[in-house]
Every structure is written in C-alpha cells, then in structure tokens.
Protein backbone atom coordinates (compact mmCIF):
# COMPACT_ATOMS: atom_id res chain seq x y z
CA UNK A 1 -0.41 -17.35 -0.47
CA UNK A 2 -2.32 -15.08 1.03
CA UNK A 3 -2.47 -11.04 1.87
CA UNK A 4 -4.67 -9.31 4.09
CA UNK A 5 -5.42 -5.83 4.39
CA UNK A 6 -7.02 -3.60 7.02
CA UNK A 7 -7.45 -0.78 8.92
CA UNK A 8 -9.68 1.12 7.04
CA UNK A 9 -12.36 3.21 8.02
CA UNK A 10 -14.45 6.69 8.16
CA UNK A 11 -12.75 9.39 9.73
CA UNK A 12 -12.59 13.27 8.97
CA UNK A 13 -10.08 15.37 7.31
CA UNK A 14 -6.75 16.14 9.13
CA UNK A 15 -7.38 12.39 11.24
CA UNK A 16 -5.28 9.82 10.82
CA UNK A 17 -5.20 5.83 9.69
CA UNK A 18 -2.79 3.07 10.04
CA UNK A 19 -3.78 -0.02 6.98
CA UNK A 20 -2.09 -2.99 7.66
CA UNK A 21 -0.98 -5.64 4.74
CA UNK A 22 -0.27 -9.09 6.57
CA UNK A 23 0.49 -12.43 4.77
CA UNK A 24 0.21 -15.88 5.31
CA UNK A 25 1.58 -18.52 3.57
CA UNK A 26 4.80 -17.02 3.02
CA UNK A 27 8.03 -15.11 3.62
CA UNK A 28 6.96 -11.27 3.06
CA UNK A 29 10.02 -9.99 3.87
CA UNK A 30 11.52 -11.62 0.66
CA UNK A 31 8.86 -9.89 -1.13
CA UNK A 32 8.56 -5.85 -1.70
CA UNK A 33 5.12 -4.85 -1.12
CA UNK A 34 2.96 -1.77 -2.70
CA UNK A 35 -0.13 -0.23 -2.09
CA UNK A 36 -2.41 0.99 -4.49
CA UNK A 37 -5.96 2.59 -4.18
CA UNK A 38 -8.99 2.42 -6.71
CA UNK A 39 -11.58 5.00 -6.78
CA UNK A 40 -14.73 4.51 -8.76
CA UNK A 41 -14.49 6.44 -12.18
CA UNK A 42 -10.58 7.03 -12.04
CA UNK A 43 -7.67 5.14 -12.50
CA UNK A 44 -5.79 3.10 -10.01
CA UNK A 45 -3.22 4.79 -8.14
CA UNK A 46 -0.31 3.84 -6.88
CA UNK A 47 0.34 5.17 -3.62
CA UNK A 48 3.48 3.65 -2.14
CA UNK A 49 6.04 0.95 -2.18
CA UNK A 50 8.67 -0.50 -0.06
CA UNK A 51 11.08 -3.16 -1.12
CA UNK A 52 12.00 -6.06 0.20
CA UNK A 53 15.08 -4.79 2.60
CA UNK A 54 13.14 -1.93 2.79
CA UNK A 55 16.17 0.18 0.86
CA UNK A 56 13.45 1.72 -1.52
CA UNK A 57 10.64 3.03 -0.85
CA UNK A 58 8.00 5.15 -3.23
CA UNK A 59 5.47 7.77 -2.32
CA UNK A 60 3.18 8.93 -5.08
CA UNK A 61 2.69 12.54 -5.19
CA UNK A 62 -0.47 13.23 -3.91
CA UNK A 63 0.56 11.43 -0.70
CA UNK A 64 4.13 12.26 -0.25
CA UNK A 65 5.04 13.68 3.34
CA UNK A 66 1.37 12.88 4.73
CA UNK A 67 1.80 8.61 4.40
CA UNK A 68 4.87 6.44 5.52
CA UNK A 69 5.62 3.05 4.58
CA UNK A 70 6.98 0.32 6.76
CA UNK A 71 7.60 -3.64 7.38
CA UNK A 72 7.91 -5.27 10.76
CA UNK A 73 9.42 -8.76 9.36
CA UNK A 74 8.45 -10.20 12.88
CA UNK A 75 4.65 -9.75 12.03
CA UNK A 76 5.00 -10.86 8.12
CA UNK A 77 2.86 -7.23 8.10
CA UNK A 78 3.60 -3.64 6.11
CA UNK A 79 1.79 -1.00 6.99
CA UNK A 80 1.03 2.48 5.58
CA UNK A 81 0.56 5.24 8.10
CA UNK A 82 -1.62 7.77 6.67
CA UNK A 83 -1.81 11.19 8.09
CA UNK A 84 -3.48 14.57 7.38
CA UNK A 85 -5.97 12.89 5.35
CA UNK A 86 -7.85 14.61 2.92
CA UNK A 87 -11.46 13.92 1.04
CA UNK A 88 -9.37 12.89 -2.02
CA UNK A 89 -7.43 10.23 -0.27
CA UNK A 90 -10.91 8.43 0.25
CA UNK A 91 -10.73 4.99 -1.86
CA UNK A 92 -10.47 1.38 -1.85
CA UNK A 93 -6.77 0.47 -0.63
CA UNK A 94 -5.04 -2.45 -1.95
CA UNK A 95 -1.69 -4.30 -0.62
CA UNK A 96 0.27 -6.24 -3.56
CA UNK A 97 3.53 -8.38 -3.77
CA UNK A 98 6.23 -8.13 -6.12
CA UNK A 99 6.10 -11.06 -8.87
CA UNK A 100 9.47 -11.83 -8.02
CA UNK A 101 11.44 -12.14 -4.75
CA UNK A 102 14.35 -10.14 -4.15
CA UNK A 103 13.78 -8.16 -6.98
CA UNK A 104 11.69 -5.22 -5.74
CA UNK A 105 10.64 -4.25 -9.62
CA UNK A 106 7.37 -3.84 -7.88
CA UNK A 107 8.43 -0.33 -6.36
CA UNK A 108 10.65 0.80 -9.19
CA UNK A 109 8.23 0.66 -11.74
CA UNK A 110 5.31 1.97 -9.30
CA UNK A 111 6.16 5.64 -11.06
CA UNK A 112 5.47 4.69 -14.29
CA UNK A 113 3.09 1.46 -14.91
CA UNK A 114 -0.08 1.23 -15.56
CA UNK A 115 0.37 -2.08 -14.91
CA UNK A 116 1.60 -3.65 -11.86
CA UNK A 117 4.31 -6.62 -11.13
CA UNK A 118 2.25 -8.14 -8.91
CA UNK A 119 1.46 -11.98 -8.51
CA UNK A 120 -1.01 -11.70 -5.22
CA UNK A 121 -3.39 -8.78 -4.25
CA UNK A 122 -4.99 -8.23 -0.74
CA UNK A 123 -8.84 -8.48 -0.95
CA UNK A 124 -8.64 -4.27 0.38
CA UNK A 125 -9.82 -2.10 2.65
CA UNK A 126 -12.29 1.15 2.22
CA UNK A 127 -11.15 4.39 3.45
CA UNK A 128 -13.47 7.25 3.74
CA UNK A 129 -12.65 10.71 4.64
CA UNK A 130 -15.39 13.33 5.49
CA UNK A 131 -15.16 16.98 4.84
C-alpha cells in the first residue's frame, strides 16, 4: 500500500498547481481520499476530500472556490487543482486514504477532526507561493 504525491512547486500568487495523489498496491477508487497541508508552527489543515464514488466532496474554507477535487479511477490518481493561489496556501501537502473502504468517514469528518481516519499517508509534496 502505497500513495504518492506530487506536483508541488514555487510559483507566484494568482498561478496555478495541479498535486497529484497516485497509489499502488491497491484499489483507490474503493477508497475516499483527502488532502491535508502542514505548515510549520500551525495546525494541520484539512483542505479537501472526495469520497470514494466521488458523491462527496469537502473544501475547507480558506480554499473553497480556488481548489477542485477529482479521481480518474483509470490512473488509481486524485488530484487537487489549485488555483488563484495565495502566500497562505504555501505548505507541505499531504494525500490520505480513508481507514475503511466504502465508507468515506474520511471526508465527513474532515470538518471537524483533529484527527484523521486515515490508515496510509502520501510521503507529500511542498508548495510555495511567492508574493
């Protein structure tokens, strides 16, 4: 079991970044699949979910209407399209599965945990957004 994220990288405010979440070693489309970021000093975040028929889907606040979520089954891959990105949004980003297949508790307790039902993290990717 294995996730891999990319697609980070150093661009400037108002640019845009794709991160990719792929997996090997399993079914992700079974799974839903979150992304979360970590910044030194504050709290992890998350940032946005999608479940595992893609019927739910999460944005957290400070990235709603600027990031999308999405799966392509094909490519075992979900990506998160992030656009008009701002200083703040700079942070390691994370990809996660749900603990449990089918279940998607992942994304519906995104909102409110500080503590994620995740069983396997991606080893994340470093965006950096310049002023």
């Amino acid at each position: 079991v294995q996730l891999q994220a990319s697609g980070g990288g150093t661009v400037q405010a108002g640019d845009s970044l794709r991160l990719s979440c792929t997996a090997s070693g399993f079914t992700l489309a079974f799974y839903a699949v979150g992304w979360f970021r970590l910044t030194p000093g504050k709290e992890r975040e998350g940032v946005s979910c999608i479940g595992s028929n893609s019927s739910i889907t999460y944005y957290g606040d400070s990235v709603k209407s600027r990031f999308t979520i999405s799966r392509d089954n094909d490519k075992n891959t979900v990506y998160l399209q992030m656009d008009s990105l701002k200083p703040e949004d700079t942070a390691r980003y994370y990809c996660a599965r749900d603990g449990v297949p089918l279940f998607d508790s992942l994304c519906r307790t995104m909102p409110t945990s500080q503590t994620p039902d995740a069983d396997a993290w991606g080893q994340g990717t470093l965006v950096t957004v310049s002023s």
